[in-house]
Protein backbone atom coordinates (compact mmCIF):
# COMPACT_ATOMS: atom_id res chain seq x y z
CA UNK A 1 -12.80 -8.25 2.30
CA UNK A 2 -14.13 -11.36 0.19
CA UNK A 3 -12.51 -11.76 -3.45
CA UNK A 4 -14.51 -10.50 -6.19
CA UNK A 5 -13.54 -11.18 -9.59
CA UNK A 6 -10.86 -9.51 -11.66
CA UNK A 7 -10.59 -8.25 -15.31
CA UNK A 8 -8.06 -6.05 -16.98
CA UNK A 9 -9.96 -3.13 -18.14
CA UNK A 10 -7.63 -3.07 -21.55
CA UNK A 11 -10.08 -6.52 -21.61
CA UNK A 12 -13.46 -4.22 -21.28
CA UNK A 13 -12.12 -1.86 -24.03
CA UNK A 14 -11.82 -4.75 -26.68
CA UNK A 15 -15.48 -5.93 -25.50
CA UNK A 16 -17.17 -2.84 -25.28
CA UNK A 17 -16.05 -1.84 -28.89
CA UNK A 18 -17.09 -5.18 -30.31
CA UNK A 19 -20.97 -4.32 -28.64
CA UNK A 20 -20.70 -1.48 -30.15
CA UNK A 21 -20.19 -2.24 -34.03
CA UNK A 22 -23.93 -3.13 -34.01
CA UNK A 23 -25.35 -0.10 -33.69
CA UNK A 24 -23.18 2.31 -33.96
CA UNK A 25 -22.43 2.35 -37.75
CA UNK A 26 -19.71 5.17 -37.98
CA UNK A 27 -17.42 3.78 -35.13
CA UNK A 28 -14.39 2.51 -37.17
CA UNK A 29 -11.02 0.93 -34.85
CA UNK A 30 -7.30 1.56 -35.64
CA UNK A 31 -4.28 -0.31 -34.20
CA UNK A 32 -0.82 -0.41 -34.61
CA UNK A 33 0.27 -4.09 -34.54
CA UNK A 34 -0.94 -4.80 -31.47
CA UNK A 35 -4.64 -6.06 -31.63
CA UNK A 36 -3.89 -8.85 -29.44
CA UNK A 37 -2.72 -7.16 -26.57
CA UNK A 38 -5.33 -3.93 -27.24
CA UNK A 39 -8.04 -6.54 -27.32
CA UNK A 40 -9.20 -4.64 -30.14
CA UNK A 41 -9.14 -8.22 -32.04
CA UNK A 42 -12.62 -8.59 -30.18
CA UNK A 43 -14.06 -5.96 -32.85
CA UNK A 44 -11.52 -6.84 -35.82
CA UNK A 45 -13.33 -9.96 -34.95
CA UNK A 46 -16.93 -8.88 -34.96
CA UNK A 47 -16.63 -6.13 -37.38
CA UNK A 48 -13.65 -6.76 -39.68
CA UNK A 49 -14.49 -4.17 -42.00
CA UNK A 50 -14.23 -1.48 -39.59
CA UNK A 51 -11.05 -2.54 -38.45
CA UNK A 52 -7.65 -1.30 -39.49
CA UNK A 53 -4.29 -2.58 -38.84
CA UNK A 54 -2.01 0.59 -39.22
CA UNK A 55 0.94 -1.50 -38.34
CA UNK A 56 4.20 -0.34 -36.37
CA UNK A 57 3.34 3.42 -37.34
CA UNK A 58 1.58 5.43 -34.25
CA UNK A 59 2.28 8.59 -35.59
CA UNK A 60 0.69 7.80 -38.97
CA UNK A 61 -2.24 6.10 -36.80
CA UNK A 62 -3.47 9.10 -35.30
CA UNK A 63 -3.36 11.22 -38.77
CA UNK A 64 -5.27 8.27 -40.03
CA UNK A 65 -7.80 8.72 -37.62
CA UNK A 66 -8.05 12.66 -37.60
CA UNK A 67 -8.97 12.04 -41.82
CA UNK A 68 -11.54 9.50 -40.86
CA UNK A 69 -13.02 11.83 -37.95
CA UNK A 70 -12.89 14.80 -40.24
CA UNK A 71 -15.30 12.92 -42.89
CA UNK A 72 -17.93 12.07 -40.54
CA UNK A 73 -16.72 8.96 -38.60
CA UNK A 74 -15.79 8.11 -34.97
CA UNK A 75 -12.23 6.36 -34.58
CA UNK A 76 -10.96 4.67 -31.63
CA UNK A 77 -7.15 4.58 -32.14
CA UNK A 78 -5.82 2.38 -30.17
CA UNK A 79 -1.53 1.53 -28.65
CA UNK A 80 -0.02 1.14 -25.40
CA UNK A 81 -0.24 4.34 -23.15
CA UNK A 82 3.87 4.78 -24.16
CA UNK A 83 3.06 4.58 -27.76
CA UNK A 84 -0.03 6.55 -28.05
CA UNK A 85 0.80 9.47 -25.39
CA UNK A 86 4.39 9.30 -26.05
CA UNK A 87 5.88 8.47 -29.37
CA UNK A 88 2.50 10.02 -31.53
CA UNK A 89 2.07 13.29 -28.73
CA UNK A 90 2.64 15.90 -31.66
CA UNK A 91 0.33 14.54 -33.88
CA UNK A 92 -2.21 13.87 -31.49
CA UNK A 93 -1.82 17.78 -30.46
CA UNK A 94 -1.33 19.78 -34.04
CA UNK A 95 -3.49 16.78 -36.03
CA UNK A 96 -6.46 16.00 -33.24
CA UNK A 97 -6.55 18.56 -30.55
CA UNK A 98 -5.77 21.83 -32.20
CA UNK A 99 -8.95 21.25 -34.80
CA UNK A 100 -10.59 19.70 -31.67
CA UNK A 101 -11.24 16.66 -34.42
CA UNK A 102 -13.56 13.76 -32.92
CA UNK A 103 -10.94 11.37 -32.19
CA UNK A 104 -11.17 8.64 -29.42
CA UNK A 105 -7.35 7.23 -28.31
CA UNK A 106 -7.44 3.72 -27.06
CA UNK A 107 -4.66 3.89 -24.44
CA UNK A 108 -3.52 -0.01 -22.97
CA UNK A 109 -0.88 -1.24 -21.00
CA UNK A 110 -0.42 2.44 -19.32
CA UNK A 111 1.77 3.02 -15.75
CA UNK A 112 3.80 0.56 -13.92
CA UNK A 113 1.68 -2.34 -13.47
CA UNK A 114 2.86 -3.40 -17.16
CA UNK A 115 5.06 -5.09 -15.33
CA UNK A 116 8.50 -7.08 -17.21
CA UNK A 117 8.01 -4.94 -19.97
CA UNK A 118 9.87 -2.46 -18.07
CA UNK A 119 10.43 1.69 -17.63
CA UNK A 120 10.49 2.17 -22.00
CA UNK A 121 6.60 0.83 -21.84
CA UNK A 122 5.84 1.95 -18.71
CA UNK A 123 3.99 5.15 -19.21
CA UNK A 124 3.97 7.31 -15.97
CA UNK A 125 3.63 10.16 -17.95
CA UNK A 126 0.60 10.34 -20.14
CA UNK A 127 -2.06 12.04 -18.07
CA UNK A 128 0.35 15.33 -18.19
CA UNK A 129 0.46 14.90 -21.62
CA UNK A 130 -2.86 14.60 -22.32
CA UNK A 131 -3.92 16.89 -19.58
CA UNK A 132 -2.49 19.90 -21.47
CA UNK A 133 -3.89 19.54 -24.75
CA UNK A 134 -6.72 22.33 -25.08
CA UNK A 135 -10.30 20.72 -25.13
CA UNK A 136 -8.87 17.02 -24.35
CA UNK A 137 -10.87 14.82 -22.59
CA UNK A 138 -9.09 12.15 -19.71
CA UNK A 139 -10.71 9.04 -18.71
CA UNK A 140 -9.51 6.90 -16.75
CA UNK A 141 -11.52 4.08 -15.70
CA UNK A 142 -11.16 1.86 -12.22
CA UNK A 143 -12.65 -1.82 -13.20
CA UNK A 144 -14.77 -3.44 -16.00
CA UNK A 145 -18.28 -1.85 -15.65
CA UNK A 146 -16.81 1.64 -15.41
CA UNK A 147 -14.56 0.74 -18.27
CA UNK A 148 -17.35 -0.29 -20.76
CA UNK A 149 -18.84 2.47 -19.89
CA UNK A 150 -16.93 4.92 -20.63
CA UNK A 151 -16.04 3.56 -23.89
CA UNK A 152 -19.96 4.20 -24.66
CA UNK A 153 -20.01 7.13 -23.58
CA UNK A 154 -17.18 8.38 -25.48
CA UNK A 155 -18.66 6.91 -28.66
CA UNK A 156 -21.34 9.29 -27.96
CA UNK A 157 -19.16 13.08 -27.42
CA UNK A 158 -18.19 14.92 -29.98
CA UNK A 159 -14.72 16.07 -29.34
CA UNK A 160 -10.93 14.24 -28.50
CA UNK A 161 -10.73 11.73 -25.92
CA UNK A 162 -8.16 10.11 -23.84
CA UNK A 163 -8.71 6.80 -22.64
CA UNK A 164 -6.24 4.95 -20.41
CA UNK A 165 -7.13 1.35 -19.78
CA UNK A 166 -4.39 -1.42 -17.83
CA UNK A 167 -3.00 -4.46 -18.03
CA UNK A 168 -3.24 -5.96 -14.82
CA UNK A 169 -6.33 -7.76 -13.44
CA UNK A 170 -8.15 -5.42 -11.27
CA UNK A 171 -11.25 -5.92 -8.63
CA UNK A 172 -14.64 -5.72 -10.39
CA UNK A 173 -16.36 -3.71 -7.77
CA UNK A 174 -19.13 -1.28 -9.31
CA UNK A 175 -22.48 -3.72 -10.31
CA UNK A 176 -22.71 -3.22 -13.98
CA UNK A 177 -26.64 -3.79 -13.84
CA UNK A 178 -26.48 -0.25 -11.43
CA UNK A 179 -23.26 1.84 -12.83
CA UNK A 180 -23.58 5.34 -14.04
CA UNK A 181 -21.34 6.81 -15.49
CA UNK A 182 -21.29 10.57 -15.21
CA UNK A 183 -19.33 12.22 -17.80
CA UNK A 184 -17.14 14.95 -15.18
CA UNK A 185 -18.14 13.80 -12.55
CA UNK A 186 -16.29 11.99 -9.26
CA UNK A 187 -18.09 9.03 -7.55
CA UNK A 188 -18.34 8.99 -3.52
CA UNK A 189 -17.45 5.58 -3.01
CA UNK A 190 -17.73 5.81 0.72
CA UNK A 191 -18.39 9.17 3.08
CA UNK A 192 -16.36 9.69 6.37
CA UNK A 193 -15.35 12.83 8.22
CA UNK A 194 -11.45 12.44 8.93
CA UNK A 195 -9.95 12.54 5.33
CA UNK A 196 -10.95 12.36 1.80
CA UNK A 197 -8.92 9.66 -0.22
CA UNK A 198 -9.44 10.86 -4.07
CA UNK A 199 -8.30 8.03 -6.48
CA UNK A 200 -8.15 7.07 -10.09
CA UNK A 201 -7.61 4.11 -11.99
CA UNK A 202 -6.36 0.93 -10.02
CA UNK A 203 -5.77 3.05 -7.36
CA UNK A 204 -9.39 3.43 -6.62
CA UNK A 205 -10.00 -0.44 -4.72
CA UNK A 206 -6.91 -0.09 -3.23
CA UNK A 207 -8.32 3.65 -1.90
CA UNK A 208 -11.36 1.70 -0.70
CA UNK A 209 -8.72 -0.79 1.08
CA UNK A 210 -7.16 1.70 2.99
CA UNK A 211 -10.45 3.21 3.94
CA UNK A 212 -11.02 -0.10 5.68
CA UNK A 213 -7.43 0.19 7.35
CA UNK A 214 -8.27 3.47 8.60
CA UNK A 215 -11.17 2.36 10.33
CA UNK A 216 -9.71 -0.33 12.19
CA UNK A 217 -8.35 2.93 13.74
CA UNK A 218 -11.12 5.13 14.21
CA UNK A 219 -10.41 7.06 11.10
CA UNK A 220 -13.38 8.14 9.55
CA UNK A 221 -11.80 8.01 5.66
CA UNK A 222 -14.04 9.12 2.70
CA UNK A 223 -13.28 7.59 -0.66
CA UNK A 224 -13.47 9.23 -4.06
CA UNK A 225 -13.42 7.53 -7.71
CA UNK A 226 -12.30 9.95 -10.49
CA UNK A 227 -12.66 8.13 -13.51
CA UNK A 228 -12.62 11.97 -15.54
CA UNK A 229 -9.07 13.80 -14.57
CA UNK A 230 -10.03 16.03 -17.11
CA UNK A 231 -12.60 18.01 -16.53
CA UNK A 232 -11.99 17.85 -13.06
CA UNK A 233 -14.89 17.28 -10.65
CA UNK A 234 -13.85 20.57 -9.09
CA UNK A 235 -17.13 20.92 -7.07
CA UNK A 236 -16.84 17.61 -5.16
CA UNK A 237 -13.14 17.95 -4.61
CA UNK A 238 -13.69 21.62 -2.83
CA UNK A 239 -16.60 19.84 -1.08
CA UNK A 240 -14.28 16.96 0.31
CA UNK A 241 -11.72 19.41 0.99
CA UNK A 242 -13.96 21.86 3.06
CA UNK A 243 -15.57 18.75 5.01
CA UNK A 244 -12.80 16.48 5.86
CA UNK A 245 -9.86 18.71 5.94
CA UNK A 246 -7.50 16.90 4.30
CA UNK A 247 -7.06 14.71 1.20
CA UNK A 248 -4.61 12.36 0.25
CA UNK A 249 -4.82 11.49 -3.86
CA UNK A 250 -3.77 8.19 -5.08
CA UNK A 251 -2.92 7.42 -8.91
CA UNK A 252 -0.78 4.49 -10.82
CA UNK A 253 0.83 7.54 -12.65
CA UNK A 254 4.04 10.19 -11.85
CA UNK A 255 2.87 12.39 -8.94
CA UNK A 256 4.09 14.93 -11.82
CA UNK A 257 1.28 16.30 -13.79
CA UNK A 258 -1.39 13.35 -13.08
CA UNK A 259 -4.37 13.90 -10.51
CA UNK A 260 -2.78 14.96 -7.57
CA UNK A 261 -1.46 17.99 -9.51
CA UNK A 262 -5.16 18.92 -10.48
CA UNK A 263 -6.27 18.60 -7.10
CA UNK A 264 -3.86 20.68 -5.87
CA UNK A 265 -4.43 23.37 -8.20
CA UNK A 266 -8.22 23.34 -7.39
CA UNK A 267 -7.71 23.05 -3.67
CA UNK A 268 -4.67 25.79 -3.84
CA UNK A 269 -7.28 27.65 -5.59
CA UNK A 270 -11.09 27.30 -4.16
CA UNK A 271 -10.72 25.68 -0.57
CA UNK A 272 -6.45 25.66 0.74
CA UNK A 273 -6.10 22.74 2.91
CA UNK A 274 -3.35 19.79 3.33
CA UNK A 275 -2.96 17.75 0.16
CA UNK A 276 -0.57 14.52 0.10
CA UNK A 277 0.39 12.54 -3.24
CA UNK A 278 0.72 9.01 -3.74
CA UNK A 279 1.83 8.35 -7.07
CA UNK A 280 4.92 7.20 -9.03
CA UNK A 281 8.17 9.80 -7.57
CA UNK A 282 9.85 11.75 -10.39
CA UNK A 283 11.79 8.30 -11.22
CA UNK A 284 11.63 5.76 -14.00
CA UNK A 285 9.91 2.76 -13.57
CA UNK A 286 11.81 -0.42 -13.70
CA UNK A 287 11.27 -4.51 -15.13
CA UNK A 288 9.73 -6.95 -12.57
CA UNK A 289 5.92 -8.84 -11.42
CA UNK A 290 3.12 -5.90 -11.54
CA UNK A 291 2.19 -6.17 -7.95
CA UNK A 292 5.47 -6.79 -6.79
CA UNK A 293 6.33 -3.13 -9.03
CA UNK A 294 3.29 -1.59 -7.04
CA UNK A 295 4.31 -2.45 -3.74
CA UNK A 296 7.74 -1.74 -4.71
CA UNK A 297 6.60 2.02 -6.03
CA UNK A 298 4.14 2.39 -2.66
CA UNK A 299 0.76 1.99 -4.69
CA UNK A 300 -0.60 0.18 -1.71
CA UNK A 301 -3.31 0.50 0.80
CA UNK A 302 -0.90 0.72 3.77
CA UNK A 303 1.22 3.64 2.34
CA UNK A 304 -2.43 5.11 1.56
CA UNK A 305 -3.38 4.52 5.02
CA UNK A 306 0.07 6.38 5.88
CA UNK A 307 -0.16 9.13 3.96
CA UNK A 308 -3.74 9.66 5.21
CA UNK A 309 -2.16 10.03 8.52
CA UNK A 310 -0.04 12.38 7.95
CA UNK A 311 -2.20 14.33 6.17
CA UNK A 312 -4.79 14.55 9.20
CA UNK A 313 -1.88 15.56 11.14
CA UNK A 314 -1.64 18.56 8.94
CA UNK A 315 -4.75 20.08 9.25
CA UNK A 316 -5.40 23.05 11.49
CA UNK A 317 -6.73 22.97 14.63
């Protein structure tokens, strides 16, 4: 495949706020120390009196922004994935979710492709947590266009949302002049008959890589992009699981609680066939180069491609 260019979707986040401060006049941003690496400077930048630094204080972050979303407002608070998810997860339930207040969280630097910063940032973890707050939304985007847009499109629902952006410097693939984004709903990157590969996240181009593997084979692979965990697209995944047969799901997150879990429950649930995880194992991530960590941790196209196998090899005949 030719190169396309690459951007960090933590990168669209920043950008996509700053566009917004013009016209959307109640959209205030928190952080907590760590505006550089958030990008949220870009809007502290464009609209510094919307902006506020809540320092080293997470937990007092997301109380900040239920107040603010209680008197009319729309916050974005915004930490790494481990600091947001992890260290601020009670308030985030009793002081967000349970009054289902109209809070956006801004999550960066999530999973294992944070690279030397090692298993205390790497957050493998935060799609289960999020995932089992009542009425919490989870959105996680794939490259830039999908990123901005679902940063607008959060601006626009009333209710708690979880937004995981990355560090690492992913293909730009979706044409921002033509993107939709569809708030729920899975994208069919590519159709085929064999096996459904149902990604989220980075995962997604390296889904569309294996796809391209498989068919150096004669596999017939269909792709899916799931930027919304949560709501599940449960429609589309029964579809791809009564029409392929088989689906293999693919995250940069533990195979624990993430999207392969809610897959399986719909699957296990609406249409049983062969499901196969490729995710993070139930293991702590550990200091090194990002893509050396994803090979390392089998977020690749090959152990895609592999997993796809055996997952055809599972289905009934």
């Amino acid at each position: 495949m030719a190169e396309m260019k690459k951007k960090a979707t933590r990168e669209s986040y920043g950008e996509a706020l700053a566009e917004l401060s013009g016209t959307c006049e109640r959209l205030v941003v928190l952080d907590a120390d760590l505006a550089a690496a958030t990008k949220t400077g870009v809007f502290k930048k464009a609209c510094p009196g919307r902006f506020i630094d809540c320092g080293i204080a997470e937990q007092n972050m997301m109380g900040v922004a239920a107040g603010l979303a209680a008197s009319g407002m729309i916050p974005f608070a915004s930490s790494f994935a481990m600091f947001a998810a992890g260290r601020a997860f009670e308030q985030v339930r009793n002081s967000i979710g349970y009054p289902h207040l109209n809070v956006k969280i801004g999550a960066t630097h999530a999973g294992i492709s944070v690279g030397e910063d090692g298993a205390t940032h790497q957050c493998d973890e935060d799609i289960a947590l999020m995932r089992t707050i009542p009425g919490m939304t989870v959105i996680n985007p794939a490259d830039d266009a999908e990123a901005r847009a679902a940063v607008r499109a959060a601006a626009g629902y009333a209710g708690p949302v979880y937004l995981r952006f990355g560090r690492l410097a992913v293909p730009c693939f979706n044409d921002p002049a033509s993107y939709r984004f569809e708030w729920g709903k899975g994208i069919v990157l590519r159709d085929g008959q064999d096996v459904t590969l149902i990604a989220t996240g980075l995962m997604v181009w390296r889904a569309v890589e294996a796809a391209e593997l498989l068919k150096e084979e004669g596999v017939s692979a269909r792709v899916v992009n799931i930027h919304t965990i949560k709501p599940l697209d449960r429609e589309l995944v029964l579809r791809c699981a009564a029409e392929t047969g088989a689906l293999v799901t693919a995250e940069e997150h533990s195979v624990i609680g993430g999207l392969g879990e809610a897959v399986c429950s719909a699957v296990c649930e609406g249409c049983p066939a062969p499901v196969l995880r490729v995710g993070v194992e139930d293991v702590f991530g550990c200091s090194g180069p990002a893509v050396d960590l994803l090979e390392h941790f089998g977020l690749t196209a090959q152990n895609l491609a592999a997993k796809a196998r055996a997952a055809i090899a599972l289905k009934k005949h």
